[in-house]
Protein backbone atom coordinates (compact mmCIF):
# COMPACT_ATOMS: atom_id res chain seq x y z
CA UNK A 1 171.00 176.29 11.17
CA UNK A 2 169.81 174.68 8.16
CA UNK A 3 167.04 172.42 8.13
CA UNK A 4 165.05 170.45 5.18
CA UNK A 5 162.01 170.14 4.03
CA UNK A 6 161.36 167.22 1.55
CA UNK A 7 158.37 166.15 -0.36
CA UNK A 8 157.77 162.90 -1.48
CA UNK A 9 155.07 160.50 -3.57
CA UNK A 10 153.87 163.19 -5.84
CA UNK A 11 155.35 163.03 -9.47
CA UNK A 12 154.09 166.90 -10.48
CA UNK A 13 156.68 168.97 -8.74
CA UNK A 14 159.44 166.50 -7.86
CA UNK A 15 162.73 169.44 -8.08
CA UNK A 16 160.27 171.67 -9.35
CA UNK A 17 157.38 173.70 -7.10
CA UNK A 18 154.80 175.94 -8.31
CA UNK A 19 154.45 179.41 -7.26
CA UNK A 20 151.14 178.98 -5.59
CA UNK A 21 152.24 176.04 -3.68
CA UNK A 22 155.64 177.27 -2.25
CA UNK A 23 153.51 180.63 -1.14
CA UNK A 24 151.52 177.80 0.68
CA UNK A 25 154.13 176.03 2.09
CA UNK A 26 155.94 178.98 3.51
CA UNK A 27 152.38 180.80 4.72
CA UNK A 28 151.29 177.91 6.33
CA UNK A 29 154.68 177.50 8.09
CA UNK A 30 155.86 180.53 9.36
CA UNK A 31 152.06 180.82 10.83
CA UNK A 32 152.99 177.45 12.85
CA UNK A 33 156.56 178.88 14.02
CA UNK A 34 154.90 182.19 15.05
CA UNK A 35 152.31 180.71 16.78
CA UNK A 36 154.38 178.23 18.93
CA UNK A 37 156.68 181.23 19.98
CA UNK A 38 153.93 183.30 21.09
CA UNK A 39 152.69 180.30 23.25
CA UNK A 40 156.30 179.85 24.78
CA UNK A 41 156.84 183.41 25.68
CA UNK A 42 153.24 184.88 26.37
CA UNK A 43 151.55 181.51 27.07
CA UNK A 44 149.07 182.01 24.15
CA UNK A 45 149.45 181.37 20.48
CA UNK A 46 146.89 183.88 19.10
CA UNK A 47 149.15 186.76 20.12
CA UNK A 48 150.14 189.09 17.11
CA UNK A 49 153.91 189.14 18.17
CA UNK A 50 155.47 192.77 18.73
CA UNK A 51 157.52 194.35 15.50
CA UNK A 52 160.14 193.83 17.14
CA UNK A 53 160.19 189.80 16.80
CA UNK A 54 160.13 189.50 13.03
CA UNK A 55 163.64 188.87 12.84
CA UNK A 56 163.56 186.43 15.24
CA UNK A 57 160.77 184.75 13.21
CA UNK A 58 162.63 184.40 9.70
CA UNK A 59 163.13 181.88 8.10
CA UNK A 60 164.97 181.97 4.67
CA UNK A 61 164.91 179.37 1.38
CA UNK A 62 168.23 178.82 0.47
CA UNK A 63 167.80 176.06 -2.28
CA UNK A 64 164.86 173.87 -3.93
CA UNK A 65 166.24 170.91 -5.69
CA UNK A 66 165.14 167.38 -6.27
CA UNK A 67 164.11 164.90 -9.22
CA UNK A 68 161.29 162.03 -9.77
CA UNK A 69 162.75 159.43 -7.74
CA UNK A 70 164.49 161.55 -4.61
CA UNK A 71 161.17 163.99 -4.04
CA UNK A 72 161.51 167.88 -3.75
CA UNK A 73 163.85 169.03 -1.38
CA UNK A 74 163.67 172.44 0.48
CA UNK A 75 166.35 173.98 2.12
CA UNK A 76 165.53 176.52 5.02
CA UNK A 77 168.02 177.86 7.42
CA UNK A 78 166.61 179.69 10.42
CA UNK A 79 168.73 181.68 13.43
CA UNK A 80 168.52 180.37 16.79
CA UNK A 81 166.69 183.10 19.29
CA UNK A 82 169.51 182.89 21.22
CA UNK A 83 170.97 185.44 18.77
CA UNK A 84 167.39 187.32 18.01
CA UNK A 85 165.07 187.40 21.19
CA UNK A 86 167.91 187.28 24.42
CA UNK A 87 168.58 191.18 24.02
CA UNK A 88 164.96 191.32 24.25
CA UNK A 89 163.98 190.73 27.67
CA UNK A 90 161.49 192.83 29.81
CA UNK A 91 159.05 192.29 32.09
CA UNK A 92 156.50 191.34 29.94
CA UNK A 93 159.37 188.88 27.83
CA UNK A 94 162.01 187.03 29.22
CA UNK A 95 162.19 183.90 26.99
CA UNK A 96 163.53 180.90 29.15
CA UNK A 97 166.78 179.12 28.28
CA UNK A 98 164.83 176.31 26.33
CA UNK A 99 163.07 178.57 24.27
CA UNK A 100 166.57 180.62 23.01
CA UNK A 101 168.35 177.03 22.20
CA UNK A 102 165.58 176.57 19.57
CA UNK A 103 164.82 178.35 15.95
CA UNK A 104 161.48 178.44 14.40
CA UNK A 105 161.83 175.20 12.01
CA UNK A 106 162.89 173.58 15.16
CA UNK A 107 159.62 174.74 16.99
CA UNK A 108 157.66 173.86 14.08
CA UNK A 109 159.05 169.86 14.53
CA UNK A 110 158.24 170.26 17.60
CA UNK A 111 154.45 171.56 17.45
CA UNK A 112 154.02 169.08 15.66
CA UNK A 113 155.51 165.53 17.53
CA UNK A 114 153.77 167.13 20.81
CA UNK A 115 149.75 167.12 18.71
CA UNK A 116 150.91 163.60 17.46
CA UNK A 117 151.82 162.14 20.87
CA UNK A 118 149.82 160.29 23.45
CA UNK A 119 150.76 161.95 25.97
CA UNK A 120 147.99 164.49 26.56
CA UNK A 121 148.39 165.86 29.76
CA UNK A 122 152.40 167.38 28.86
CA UNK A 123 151.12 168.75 25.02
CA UNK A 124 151.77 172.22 25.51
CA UNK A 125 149.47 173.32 22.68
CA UNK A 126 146.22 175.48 22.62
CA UNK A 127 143.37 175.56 20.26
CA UNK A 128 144.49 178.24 17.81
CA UNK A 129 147.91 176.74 17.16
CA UNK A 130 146.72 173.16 16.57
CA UNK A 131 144.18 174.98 13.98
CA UNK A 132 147.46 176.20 12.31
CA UNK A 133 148.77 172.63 12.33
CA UNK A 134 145.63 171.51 10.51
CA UNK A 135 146.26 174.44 8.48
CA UNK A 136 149.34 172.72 6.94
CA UNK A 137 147.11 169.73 5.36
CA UNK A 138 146.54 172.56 2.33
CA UNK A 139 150.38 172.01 1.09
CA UNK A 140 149.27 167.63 0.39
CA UNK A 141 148.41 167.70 -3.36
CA UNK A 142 147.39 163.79 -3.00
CA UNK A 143 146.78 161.66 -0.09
CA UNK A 144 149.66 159.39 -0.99
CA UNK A 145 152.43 162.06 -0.58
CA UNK A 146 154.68 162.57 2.27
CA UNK A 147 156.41 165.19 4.28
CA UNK A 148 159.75 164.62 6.30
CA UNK A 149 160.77 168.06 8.44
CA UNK A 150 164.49 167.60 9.67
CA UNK A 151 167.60 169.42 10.40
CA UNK A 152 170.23 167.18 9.92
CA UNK A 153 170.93 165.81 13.29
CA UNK A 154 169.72 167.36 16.82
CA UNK A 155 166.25 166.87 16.23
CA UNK A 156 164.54 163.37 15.18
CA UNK A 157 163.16 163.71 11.56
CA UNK A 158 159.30 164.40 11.43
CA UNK A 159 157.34 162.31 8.98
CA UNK A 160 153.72 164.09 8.19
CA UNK A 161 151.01 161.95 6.11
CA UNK A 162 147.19 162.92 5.77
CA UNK A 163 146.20 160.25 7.87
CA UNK A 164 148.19 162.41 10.80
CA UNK A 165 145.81 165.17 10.44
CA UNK A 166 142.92 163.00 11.88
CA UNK A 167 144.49 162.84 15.02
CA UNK A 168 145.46 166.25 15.28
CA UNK A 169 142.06 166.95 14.21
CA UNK A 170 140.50 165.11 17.12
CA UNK A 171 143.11 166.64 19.55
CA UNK A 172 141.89 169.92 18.44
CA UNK A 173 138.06 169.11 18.73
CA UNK A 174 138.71 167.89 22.47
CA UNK A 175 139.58 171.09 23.53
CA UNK A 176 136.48 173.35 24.46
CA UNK A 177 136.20 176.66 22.12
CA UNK A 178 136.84 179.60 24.75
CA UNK A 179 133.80 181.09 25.89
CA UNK A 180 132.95 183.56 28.93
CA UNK A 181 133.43 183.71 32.34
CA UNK A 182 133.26 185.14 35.25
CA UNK A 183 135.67 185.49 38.78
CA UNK A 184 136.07 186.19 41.84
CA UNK A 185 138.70 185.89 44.08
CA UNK A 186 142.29 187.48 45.25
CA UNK A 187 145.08 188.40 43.08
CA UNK A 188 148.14 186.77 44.96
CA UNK A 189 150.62 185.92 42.78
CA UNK A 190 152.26 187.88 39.29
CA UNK A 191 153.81 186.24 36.75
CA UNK A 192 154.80 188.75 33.95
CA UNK A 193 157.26 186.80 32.12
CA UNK A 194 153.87 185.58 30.54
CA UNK A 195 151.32 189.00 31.38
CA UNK A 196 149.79 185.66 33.56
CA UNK A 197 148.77 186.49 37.19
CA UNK A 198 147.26 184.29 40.02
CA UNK A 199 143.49 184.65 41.42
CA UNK A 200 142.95 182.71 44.01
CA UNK A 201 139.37 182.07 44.62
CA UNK A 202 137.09 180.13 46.79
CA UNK A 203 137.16 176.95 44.07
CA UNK A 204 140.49 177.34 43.86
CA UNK A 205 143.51 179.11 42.06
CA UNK A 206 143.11 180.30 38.33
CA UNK A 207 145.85 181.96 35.99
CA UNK A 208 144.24 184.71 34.35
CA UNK A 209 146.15 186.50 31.30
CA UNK A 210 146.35 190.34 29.80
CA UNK A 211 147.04 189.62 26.43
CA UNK A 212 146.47 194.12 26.45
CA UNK A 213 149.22 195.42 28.11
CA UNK A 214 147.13 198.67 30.07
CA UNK A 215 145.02 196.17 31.39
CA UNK A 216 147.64 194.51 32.96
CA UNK A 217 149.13 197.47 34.55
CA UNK A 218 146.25 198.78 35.83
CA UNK A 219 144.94 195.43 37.78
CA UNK A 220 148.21 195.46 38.73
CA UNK A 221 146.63 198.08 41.98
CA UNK A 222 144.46 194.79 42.95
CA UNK A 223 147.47 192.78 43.90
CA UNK A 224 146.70 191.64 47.45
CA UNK A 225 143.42 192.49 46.94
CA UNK A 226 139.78 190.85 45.91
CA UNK A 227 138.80 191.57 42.03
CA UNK A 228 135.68 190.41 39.84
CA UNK A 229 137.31 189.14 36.53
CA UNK A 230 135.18 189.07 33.59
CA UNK A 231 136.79 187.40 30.71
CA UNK A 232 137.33 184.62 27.86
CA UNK A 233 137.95 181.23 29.49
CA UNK A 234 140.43 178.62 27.86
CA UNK A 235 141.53 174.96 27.75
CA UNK A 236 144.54 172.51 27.50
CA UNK A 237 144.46 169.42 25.29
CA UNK A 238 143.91 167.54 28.60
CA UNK A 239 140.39 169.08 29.41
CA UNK A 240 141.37 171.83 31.76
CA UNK A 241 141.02 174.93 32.30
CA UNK A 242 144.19 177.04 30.93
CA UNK A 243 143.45 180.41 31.95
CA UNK A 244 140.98 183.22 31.98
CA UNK A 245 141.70 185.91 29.58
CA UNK A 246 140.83 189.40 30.94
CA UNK A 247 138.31 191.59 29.19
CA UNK A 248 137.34 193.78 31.93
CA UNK A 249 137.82 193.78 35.77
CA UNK A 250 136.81 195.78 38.76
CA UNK A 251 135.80 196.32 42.72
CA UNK A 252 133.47 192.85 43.59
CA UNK A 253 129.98 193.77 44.60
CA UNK A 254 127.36 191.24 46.13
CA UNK A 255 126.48 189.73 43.04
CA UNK A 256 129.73 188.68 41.76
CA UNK A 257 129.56 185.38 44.08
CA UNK A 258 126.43 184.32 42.76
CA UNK A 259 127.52 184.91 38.80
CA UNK A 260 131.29 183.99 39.77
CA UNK A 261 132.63 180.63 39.27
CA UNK A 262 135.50 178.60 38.17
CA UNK A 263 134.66 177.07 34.58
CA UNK A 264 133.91 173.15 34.19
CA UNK A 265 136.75 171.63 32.10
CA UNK A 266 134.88 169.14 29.70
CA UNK A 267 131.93 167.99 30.04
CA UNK A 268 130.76 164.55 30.37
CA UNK A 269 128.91 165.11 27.17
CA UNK A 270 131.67 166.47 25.47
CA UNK A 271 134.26 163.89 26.78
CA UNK A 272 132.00 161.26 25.69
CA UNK A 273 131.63 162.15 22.03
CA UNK A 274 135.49 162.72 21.59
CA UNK A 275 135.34 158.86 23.23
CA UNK A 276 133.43 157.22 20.71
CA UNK A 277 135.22 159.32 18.07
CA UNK A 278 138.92 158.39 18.96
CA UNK A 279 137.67 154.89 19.37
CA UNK A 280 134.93 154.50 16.58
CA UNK A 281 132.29 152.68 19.08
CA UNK A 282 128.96 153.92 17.16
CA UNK A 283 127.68 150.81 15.99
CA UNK A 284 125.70 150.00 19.37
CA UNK A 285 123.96 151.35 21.86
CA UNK A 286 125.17 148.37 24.39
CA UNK A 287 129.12 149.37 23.32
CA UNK A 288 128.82 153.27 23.93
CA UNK A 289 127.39 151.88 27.69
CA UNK A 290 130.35 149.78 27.88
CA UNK A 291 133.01 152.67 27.13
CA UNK A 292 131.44 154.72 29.38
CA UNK A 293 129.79 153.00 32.38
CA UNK A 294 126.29 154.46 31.57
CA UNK A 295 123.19 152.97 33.43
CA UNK A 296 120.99 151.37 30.77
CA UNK A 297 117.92 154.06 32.57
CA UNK A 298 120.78 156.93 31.83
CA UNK A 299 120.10 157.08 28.20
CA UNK A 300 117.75 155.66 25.83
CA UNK A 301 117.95 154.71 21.96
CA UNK A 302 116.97 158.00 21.02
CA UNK A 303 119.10 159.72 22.64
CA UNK A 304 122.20 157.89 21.41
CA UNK A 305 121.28 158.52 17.95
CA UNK A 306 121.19 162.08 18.17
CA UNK A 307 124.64 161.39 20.05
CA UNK A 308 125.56 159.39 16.91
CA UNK A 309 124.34 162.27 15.09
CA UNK A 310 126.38 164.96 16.78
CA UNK A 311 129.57 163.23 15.61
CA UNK A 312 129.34 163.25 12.34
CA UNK A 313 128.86 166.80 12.43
């Protein structure tokens, strides 16, 4: 399926690109594509996918054409994993129907309308993928040109300024950096289309992910049974926890329900600052109590400065 790629408001390179730029372009890309596919079929994008996808990845230039007053026009046509990843299937891959009716332009698009939507609590992104989205600002030579990403019909064309980037940016700064953890509970339910399974523990139930596949089958003698997970804990765009990646697991001993429990999804702290920076309320001490229903005796002047402070960083 061919899809296009066209650059306008930049008088340089219209039907002409430079070397270094189109080795940009295509970098920055195919790292998008790849990491969206890895987040459909293993549930995380910072999976190095298996040798055996690369064909299933490509995507080929067919044409570059264009002139001062139409842009720079790319043509890229990409094969639909139908054709690539169905033959594919194991237990640790089976790719659902969605996922095969799409190509990796199309999941490109698509990456990017779900980091510039509202809706938070459906974006099926992670940290590492919307960093590759941010990753694309690098192709803008100037901030007044403009990207469209279409393919000619099934999917709505995709129109990318700078200005987009800030709210992908702030997307990406919601979500907590993963950090560690540790868990206690039962392993009760196996998903391996994803190398996910399901703890269930006294807080309540947790996905937890091998992204190494010997890990997985050896936990796999805990099903039924109570495990202490030590891992990598991480977040959705909405604030919550994701899952728990494993690092190392083994028998519980006495001390793993003291040390063991589920990780906080953002903190008030946190949520706060991504508050005041999605709606720019840092002129006053009296608005950031208004956004937030603060006490006036739950934080002083000093205290929102170094708040104030913390953003800009």
């Amino acid at each position: 399926m061919n899809y296009d790629i066209k650059i306008l408001g930049e008088d340089e390179d219209n039907g002409l690109m430079e070397f270094d730029r189109l080795s940009q372009l295509t970098k920055t890309t195919k790292d998008i594509a790849t990491k969206a596919l890895m987040l459909k079929l293993r549930g995380f994008s910072e999976i190095t996918p298996a040798k055996n996808l690369k064909k299933a990845l490509s995507m080929y230039l067919q044409n570059i054409s264009g002139n001062k007053q139409d842009g720079t026009a790319l043509t890229i046509d990409c094969i639909h994993f139908s054709e690539t990843i169905k033959g594919l299937q194991n237990d640790m891959f089976k790719p659902k129907e969605e996922v095969l009716s799409l190509t990796p332009m199309a999941l490109v698009i698509q990456s990017f309308k779900t980091a510039l939507s509202d809706n938070k609590e459906e974006a099926d992104l992670d940290k590492p993928l919307l960093k590759s989205l941010l990753g694309f600002k690098k192709n803008f030579l100037s901030d007044n040109e403009i990207f469209y990403l279409a393919n000619r019909g099934s999917l709505a064309e995709l129109k990318l300024t700078k200005d987009d980037f800030q709210k992908i940016s702030l997307l990406e700064d919601s979500i907590q950096e993963p950090h560690k953890a540790v868990v206690n509970g039962q392993l009760d339910e196996m998903k391996l289309s994803k190398g996910k399974l399901g703890l269930q523990t006294e807080q309540g139930f947790v996905n937890v992910f091998a992204n190494d596949k010997t890990i997985l089958q050896q936990i796999v003698s805990f099903m039924g049974k109570k495990v202490t997970i030590y891992g990598m804990a991480h977040y959705k765009p909405n604030g919550k926890l994701s899952f728990i990646e494993i690092q190392e697991f083994g028998q519980p001993n006495e001390t793993d329900k003291f040390f063991s429990k589920l990780p906080s999804a953002m903190t008030a702290h946190q949520q706060l600052l991504f508050q005041i920076k999605q709606t720019n309320l840092s002129g006053s001490l009296a608005a950031l109590k208004r956004m937030s229903g603060l006490l006036k005796e739950e934080i002083n002047d000093e205290q929102f400065n170094e708040m104030i402070k913390e953003i800009h960083r």
